[in-house]
N, C-alpha and C. Protein backbone atom coordinates (compact mmCIF):
# COMPACT_ATOMS: atom_id res chain seq x y z
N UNK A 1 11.38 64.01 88.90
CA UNK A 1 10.74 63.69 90.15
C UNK A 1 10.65 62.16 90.28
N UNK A 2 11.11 61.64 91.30
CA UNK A 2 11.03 60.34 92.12
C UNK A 2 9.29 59.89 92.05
N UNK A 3 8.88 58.61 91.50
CA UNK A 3 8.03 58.31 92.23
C UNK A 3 7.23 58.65 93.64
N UNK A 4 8.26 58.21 94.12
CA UNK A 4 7.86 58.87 95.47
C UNK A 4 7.44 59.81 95.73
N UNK A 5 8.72 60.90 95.62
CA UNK A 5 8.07 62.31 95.71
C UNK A 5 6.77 62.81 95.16
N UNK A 6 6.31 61.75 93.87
CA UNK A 6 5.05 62.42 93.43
C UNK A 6 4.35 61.54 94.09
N UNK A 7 4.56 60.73 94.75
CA UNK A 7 3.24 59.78 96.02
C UNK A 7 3.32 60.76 96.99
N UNK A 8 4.24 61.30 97.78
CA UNK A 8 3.94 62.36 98.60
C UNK A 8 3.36 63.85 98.70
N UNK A 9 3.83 64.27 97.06
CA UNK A 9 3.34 65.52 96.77
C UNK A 9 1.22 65.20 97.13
N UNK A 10 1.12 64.29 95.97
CA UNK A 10 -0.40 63.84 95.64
C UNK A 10 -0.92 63.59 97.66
N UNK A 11 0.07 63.16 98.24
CA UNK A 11 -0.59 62.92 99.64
C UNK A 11 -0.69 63.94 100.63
N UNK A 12 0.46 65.24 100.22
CA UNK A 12 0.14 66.64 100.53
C UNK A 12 -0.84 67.64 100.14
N UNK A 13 -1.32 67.77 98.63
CA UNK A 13 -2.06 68.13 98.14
C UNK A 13 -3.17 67.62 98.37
N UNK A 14 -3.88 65.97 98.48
CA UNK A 14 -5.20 65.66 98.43
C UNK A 14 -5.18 64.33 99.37
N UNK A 15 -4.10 64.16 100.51
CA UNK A 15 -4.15 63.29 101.77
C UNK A 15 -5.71 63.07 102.46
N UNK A 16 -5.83 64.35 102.76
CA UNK A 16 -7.26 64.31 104.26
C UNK A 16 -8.27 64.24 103.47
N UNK A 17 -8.39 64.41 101.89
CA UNK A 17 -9.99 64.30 101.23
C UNK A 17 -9.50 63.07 101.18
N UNK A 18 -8.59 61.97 100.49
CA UNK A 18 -8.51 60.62 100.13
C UNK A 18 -9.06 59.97 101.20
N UNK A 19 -8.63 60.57 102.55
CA UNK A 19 -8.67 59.39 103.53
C UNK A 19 -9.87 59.49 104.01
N UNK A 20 -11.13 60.72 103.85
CA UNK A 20 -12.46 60.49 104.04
C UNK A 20 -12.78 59.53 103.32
N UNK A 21 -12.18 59.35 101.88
CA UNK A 21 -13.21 58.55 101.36
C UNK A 21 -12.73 57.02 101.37
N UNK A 22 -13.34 56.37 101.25
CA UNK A 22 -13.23 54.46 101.85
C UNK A 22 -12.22 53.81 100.50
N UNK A 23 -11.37 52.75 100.58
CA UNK A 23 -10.52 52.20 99.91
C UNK A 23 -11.35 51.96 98.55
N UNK A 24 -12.24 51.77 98.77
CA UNK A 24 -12.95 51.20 97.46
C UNK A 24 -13.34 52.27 97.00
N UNK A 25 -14.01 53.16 97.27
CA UNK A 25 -14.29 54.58 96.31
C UNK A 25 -12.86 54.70 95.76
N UNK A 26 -11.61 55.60 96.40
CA UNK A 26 -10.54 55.52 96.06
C UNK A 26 -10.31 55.16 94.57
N UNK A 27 -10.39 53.52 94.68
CA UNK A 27 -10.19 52.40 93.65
C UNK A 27 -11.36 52.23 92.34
N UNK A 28 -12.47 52.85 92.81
CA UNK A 28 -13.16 53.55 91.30
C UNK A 28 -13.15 54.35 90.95
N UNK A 29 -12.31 55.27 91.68
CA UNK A 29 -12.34 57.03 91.03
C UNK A 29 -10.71 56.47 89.93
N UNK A 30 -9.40 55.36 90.55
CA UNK A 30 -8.67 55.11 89.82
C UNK A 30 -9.54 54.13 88.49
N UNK A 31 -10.43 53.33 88.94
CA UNK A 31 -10.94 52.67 87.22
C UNK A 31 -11.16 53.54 86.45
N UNK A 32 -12.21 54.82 87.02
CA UNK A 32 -12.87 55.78 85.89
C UNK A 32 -11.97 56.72 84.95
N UNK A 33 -10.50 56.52 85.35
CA UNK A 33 -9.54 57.41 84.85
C UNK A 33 -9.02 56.34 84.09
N UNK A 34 -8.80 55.13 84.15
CA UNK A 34 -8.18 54.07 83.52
C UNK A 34 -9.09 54.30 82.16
N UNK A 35 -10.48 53.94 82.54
CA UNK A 35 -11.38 54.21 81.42
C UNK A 35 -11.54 55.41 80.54
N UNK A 36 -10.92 56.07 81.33
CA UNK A 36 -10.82 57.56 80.49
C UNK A 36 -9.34 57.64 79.55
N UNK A 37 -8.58 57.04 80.27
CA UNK A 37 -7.54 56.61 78.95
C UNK A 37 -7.83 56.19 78.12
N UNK A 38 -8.07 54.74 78.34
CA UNK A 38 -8.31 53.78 77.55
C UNK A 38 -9.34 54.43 75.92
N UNK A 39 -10.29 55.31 76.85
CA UNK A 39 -11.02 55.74 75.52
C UNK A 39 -10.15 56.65 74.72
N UNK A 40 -9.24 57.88 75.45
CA UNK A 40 -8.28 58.38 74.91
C UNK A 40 -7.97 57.70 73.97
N UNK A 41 -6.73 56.94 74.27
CA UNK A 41 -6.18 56.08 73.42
C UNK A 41 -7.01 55.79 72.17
N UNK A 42 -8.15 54.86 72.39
CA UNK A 42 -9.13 54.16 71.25
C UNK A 42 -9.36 55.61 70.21
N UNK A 43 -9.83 57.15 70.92
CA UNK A 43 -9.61 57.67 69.54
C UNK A 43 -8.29 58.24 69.06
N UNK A 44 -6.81 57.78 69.49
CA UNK A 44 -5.56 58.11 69.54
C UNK A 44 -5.39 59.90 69.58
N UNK A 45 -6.13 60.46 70.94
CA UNK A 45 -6.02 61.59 71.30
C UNK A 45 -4.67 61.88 71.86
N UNK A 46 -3.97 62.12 71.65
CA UNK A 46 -2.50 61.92 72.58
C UNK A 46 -2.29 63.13 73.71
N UNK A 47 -3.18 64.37 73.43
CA UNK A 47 -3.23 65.25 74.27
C UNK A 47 -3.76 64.68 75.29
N UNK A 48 -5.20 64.27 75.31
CA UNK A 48 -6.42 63.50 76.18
C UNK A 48 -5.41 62.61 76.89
N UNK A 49 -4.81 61.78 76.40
CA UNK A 49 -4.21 60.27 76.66
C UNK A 49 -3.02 61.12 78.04
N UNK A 50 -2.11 62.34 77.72
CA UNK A 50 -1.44 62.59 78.33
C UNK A 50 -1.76 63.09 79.66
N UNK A 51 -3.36 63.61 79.56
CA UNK A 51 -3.80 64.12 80.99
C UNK A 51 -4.36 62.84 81.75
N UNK A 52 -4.97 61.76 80.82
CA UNK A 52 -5.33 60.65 81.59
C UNK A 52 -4.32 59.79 82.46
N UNK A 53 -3.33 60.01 81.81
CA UNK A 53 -1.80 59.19 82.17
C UNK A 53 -1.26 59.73 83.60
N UNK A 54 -1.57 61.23 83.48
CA UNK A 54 -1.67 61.86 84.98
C UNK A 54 -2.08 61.32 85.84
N UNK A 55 -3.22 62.08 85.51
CA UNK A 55 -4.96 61.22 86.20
C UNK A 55 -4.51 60.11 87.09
N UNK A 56 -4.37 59.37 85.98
CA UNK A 56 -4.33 57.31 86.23
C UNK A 56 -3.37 56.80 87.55
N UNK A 57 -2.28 57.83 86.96
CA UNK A 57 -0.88 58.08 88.36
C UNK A 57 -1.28 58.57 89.20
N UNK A 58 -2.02 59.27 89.43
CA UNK A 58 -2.61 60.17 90.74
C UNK A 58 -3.31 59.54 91.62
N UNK A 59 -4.33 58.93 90.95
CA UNK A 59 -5.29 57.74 91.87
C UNK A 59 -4.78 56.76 92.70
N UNK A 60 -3.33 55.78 91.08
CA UNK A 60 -2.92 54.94 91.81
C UNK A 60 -2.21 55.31 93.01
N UNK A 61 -1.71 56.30 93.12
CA UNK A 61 -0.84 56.44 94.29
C UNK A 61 -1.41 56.68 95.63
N UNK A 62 -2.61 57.39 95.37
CA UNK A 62 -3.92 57.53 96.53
C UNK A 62 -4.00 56.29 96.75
N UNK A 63 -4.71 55.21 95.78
CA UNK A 63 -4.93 53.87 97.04
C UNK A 63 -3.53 53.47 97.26
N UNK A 64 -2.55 53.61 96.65
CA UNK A 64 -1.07 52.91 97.39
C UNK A 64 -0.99 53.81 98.72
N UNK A 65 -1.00 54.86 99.12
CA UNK A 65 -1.36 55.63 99.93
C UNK A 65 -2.22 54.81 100.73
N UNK A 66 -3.33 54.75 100.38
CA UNK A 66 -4.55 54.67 101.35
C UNK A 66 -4.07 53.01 102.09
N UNK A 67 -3.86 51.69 101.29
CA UNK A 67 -3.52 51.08 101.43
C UNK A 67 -2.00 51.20 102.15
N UNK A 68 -1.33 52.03 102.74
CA UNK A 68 0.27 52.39 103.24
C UNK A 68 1.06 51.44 102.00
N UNK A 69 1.01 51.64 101.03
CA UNK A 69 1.78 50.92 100.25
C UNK A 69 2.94 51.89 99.23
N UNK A 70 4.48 51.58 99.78
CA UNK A 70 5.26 52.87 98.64
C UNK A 70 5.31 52.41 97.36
N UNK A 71 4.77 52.89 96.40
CA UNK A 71 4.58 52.88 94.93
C UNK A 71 6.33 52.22 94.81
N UNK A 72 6.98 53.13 94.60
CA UNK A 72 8.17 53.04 94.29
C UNK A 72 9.07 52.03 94.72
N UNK A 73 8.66 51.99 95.95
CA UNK A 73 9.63 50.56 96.75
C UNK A 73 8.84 48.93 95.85
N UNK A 74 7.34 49.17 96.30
CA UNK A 74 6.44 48.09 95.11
C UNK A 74 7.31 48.15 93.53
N UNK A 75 6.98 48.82 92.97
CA UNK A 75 7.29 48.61 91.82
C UNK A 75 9.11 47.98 91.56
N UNK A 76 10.10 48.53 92.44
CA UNK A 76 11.97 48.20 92.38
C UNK A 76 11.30 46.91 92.73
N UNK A 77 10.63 46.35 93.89
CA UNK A 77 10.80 45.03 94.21
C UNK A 77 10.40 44.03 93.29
N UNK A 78 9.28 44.07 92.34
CA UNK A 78 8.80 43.69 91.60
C UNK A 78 9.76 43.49 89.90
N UNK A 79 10.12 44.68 89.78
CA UNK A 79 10.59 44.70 88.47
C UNK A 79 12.17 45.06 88.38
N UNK A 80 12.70 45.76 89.65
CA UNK A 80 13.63 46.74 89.53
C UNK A 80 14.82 45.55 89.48
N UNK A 81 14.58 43.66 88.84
CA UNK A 81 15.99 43.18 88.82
C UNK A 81 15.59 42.72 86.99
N UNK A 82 14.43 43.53 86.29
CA UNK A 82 14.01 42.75 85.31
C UNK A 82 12.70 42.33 85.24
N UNK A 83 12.59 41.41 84.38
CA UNK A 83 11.45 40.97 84.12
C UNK A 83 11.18 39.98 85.06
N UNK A 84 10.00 40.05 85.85
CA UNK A 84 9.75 38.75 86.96
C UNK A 84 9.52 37.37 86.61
N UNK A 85 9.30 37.21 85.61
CA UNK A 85 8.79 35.83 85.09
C UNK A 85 10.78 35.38 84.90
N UNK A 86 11.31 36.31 83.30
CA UNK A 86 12.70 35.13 83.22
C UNK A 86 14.25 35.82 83.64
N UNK A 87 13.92 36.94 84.42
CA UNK A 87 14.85 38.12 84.66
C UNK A 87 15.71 38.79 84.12
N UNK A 88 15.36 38.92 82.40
CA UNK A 88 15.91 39.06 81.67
C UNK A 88 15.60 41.08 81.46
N UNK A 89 16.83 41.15 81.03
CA UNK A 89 16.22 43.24 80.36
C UNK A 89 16.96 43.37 79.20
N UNK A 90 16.38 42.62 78.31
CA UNK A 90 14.58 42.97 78.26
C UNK A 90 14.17 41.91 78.43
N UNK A 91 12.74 41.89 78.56
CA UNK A 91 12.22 40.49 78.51
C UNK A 91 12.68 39.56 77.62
N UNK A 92 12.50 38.33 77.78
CA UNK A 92 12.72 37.27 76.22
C UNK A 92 12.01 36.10 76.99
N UNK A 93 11.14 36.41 77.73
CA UNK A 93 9.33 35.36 77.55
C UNK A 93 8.94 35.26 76.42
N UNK A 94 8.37 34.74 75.98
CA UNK A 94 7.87 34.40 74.60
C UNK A 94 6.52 35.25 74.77
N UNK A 95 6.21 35.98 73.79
CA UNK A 95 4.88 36.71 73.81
C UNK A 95 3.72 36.50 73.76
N UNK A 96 2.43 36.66 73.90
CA UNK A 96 1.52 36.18 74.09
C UNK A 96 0.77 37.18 73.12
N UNK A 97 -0.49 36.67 72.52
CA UNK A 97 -1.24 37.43 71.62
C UNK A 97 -2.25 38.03 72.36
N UNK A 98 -2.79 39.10 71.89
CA UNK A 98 -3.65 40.16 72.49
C UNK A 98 -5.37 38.94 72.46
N UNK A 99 -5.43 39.43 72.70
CA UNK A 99 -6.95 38.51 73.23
C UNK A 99 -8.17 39.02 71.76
N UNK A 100 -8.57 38.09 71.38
CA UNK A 100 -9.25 37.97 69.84
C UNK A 100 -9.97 39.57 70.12
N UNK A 101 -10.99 39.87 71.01
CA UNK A 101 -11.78 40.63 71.03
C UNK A 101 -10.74 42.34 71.11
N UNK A 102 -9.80 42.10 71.53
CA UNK A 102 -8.87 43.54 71.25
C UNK A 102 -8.54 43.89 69.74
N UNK A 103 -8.57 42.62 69.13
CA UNK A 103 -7.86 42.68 68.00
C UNK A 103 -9.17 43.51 66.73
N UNK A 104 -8.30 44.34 65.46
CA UNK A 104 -9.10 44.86 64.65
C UNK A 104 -9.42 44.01 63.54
């Protein structure tokens, strides 16, 4: 399945409830699923992690939705020649270290 198609399916299935609710609800019902990964992940649930990963896709595409924005066209324009910073595939930016407080 196309991006897309799963931005449209998600806008067939749950369109007219999204659009009662205001851009910004939308956009915390997508944090609270981010956060629900994220904890996934932290206890390396991979089942958990795989429904959050859903989840996480589902939301975003509601506010890309809500916002008229195509996921799919966003994302080719952005990435679809490479990496945006040196346009390389794969990247070869020089990496950056995870931020002290991520680290174990």
């Amino acid at each position: 399945m196309r991006i897309s198609e799963f931005q449209e399916l998600i806008r067939r299935t749950y369109g007219a409830r999204d659009r009662r609710r205001s851009l910004e609800t939308n956009t915390l019902w997508l944090m609270e699923e981010v956060g629900e990964l994220a904890e996934a992940i932290r206890r390396r649930d991979h089942q958990a992690a795989r429904k959050e990963i859903a989840d996480v896709l589902a939301w975003l595409v509601t506010v890309a939705s809500h916002s008229q924005i195509d996921v799919e066209k966003a994302a080719l324009a952005k990435y679809g020649q490479g990496c945006p910073r040196c346009g390389a595939i794969p990247c070869d930016c020089p990496e950056h270290p995870a931020p002290k407080r991520w680290r174990k």
